[in-house]
N, C-alpha and C. Protein backbone atom coordinates (compact mmCIF):
# COMPACT_ATOMS: atom_id res chain seq x y z
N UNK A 1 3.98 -23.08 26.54
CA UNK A 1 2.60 -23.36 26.22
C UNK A 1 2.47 -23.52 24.70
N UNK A 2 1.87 -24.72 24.40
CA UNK A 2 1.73 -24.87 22.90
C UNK A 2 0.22 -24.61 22.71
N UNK A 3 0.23 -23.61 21.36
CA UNK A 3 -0.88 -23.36 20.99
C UNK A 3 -1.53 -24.43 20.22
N UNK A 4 -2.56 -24.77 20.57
CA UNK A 4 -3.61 -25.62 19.62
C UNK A 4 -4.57 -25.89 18.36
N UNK A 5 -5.06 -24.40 19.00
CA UNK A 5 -6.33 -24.48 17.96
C UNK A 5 -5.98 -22.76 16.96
N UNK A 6 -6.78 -22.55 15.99
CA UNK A 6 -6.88 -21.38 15.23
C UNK A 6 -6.52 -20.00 16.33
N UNK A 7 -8.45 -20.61 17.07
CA UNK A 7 -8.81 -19.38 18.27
C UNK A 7 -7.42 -19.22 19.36
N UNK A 8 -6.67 -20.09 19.39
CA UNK A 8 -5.52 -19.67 20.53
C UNK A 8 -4.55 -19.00 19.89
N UNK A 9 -4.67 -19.20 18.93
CA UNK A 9 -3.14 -18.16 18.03
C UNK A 9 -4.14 -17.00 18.07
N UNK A 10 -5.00 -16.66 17.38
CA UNK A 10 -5.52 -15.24 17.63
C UNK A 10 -5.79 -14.75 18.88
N UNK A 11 -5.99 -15.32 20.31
CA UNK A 11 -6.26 -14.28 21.02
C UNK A 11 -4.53 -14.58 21.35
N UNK A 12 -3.56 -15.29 21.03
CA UNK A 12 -2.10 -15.01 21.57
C UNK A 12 -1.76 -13.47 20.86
N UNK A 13 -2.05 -13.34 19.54
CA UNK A 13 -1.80 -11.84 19.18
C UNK A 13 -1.61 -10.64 20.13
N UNK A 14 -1.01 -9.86 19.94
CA UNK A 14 -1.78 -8.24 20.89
C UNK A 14 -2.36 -7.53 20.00
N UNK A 15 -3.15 -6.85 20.90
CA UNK A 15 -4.21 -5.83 20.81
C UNK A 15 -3.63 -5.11 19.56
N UNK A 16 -2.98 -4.63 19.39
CA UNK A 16 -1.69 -3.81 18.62
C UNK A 16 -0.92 -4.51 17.93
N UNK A 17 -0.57 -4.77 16.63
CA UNK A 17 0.53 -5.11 15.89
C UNK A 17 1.09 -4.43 15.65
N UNK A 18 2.62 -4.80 15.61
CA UNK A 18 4.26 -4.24 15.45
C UNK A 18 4.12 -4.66 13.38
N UNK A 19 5.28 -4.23 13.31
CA UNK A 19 4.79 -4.28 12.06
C UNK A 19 6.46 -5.83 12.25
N UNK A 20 6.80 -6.15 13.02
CA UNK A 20 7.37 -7.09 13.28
C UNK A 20 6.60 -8.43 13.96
N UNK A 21 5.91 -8.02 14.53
CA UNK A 21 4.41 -9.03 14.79
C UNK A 21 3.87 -9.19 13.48
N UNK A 22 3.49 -8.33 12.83
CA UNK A 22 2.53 -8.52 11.16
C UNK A 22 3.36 -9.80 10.48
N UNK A 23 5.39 -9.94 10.46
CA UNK A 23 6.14 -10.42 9.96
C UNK A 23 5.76 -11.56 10.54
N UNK A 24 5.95 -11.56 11.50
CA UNK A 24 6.03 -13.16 12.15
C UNK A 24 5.11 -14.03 11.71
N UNK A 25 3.43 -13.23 11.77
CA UNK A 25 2.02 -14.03 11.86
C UNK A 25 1.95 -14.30 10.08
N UNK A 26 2.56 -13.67 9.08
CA UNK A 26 2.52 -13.88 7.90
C UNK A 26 3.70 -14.64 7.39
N UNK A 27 4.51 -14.74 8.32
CA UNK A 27 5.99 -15.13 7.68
C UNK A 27 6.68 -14.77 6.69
N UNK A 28 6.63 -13.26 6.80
CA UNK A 28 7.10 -12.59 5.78
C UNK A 28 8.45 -11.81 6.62
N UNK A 29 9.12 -10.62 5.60
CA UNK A 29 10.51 -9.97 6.15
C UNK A 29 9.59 -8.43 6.82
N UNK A 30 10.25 -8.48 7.59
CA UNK A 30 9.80 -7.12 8.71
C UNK A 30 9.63 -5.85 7.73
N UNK A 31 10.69 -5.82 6.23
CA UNK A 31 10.62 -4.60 6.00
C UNK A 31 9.92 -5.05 4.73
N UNK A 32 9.10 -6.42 4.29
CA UNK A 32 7.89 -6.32 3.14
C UNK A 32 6.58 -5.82 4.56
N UNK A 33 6.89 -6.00 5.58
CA UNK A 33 5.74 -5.71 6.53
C UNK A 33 5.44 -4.46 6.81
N UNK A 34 6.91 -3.96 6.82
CA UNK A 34 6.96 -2.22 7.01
C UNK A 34 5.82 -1.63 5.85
N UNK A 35 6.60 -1.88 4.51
CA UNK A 35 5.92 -2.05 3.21
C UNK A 35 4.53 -1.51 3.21
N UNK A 36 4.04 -2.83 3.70
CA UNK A 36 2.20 -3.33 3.68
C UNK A 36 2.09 -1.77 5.01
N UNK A 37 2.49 -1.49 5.93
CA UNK A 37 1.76 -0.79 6.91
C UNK A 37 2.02 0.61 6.39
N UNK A 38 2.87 0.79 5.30
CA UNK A 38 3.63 2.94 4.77
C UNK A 38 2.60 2.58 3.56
N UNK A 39 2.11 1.34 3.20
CA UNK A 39 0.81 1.67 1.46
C UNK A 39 -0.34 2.30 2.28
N UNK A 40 -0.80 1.82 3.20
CA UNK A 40 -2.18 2.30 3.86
C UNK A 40 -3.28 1.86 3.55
N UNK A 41 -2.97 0.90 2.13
CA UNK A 41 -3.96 0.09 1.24
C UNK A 41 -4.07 -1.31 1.59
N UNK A 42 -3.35 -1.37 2.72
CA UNK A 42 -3.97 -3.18 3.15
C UNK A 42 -4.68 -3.14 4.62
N UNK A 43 -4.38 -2.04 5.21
CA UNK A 43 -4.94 -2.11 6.41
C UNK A 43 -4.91 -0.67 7.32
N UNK A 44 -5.43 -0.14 8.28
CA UNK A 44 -5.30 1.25 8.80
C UNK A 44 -4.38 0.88 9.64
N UNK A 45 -3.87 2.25 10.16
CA UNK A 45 -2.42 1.90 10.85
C UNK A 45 -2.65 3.10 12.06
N UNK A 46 -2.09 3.13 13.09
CA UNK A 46 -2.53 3.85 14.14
C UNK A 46 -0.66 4.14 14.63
N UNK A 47 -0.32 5.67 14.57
CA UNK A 47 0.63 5.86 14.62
C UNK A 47 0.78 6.42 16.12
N UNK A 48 2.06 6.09 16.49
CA UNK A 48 2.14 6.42 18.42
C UNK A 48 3.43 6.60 18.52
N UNK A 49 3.47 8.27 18.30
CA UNK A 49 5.14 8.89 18.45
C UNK A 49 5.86 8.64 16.96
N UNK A 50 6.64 8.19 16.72
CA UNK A 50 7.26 7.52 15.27
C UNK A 50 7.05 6.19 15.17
N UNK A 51 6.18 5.57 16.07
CA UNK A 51 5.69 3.61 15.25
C UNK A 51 4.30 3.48 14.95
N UNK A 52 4.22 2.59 14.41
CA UNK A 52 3.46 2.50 13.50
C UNK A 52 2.51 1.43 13.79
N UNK A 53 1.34 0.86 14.57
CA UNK A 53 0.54 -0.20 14.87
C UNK A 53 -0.18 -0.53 14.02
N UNK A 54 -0.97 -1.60 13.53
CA UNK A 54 -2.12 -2.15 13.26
C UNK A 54 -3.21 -2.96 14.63
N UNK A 55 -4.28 -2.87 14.33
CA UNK A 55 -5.59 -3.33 15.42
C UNK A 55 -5.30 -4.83 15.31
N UNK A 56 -5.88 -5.82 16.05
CA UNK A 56 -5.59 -6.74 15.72
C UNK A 56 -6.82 -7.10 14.88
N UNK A 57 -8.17 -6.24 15.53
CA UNK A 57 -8.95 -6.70 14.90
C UNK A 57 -8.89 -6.01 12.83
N UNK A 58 -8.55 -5.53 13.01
CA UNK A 58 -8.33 -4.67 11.27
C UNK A 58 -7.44 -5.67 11.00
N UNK A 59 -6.25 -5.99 11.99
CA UNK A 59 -5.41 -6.72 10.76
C UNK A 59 -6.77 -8.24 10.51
N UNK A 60 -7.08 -9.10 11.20
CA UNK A 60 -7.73 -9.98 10.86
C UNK A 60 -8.65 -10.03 9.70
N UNK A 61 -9.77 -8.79 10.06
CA UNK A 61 -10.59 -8.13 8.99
C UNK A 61 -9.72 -8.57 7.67
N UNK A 62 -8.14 -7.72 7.66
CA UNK A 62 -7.90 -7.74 6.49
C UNK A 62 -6.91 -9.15 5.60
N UNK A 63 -7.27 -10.09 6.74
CA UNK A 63 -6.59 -11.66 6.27
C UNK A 63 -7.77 -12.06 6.06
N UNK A 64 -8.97 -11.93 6.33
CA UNK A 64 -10.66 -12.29 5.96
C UNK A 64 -10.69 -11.93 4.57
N UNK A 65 -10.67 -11.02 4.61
CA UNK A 65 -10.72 -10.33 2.94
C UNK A 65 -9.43 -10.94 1.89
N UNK A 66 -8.56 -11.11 2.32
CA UNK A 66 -7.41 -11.79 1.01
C UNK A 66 -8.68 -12.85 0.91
N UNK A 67 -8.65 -13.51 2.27
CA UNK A 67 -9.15 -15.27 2.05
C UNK A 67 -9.79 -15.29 0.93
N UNK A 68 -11.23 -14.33 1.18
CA UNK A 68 -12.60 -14.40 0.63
C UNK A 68 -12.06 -13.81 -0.84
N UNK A 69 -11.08 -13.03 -1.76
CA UNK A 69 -10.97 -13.07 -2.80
C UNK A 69 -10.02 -13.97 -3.70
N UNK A 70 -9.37 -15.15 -2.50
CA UNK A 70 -8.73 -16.03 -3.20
C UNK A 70 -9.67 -17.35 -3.60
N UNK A 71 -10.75 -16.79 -2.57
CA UNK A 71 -11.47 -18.58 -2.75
C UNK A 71 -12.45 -18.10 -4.01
């Protein structure tokens, strides 16, 4: 299935980001992603046993907010 539009890549996300999901959707390295989720200063992180999630909706929130201080 090829995604199309904006709205289909975001609801393809899960509920939960991996901090290897965070890598992928930014195209960055898993461990600058690790990085961003051990500062606590880019986004809240919801810990379950020893891993480490982000919301999907927080992570978005917090790609809203880069946007809005780059433009």
């Amino acid at each position: 299935m090829m995604l199309q539009t904006y709205e289909d890549v975001l609801l393809a996300l899960p509920l939960l980001l991996s901090p290897s999901d965070v890598a992928a959707a930014l195209d960055i390295s898993v461990n600058y992603a690790r990085d961003l989720f051990r500062s606590g200063a880019a986004f809240p992180t919801i810990l379950l046993g020893k891993r480490r999630f982000v919301a999907r909706a927080n992570f978005l929130d917090w790609l809203e907010s880069i946007e809005e201080v780059q433009s």
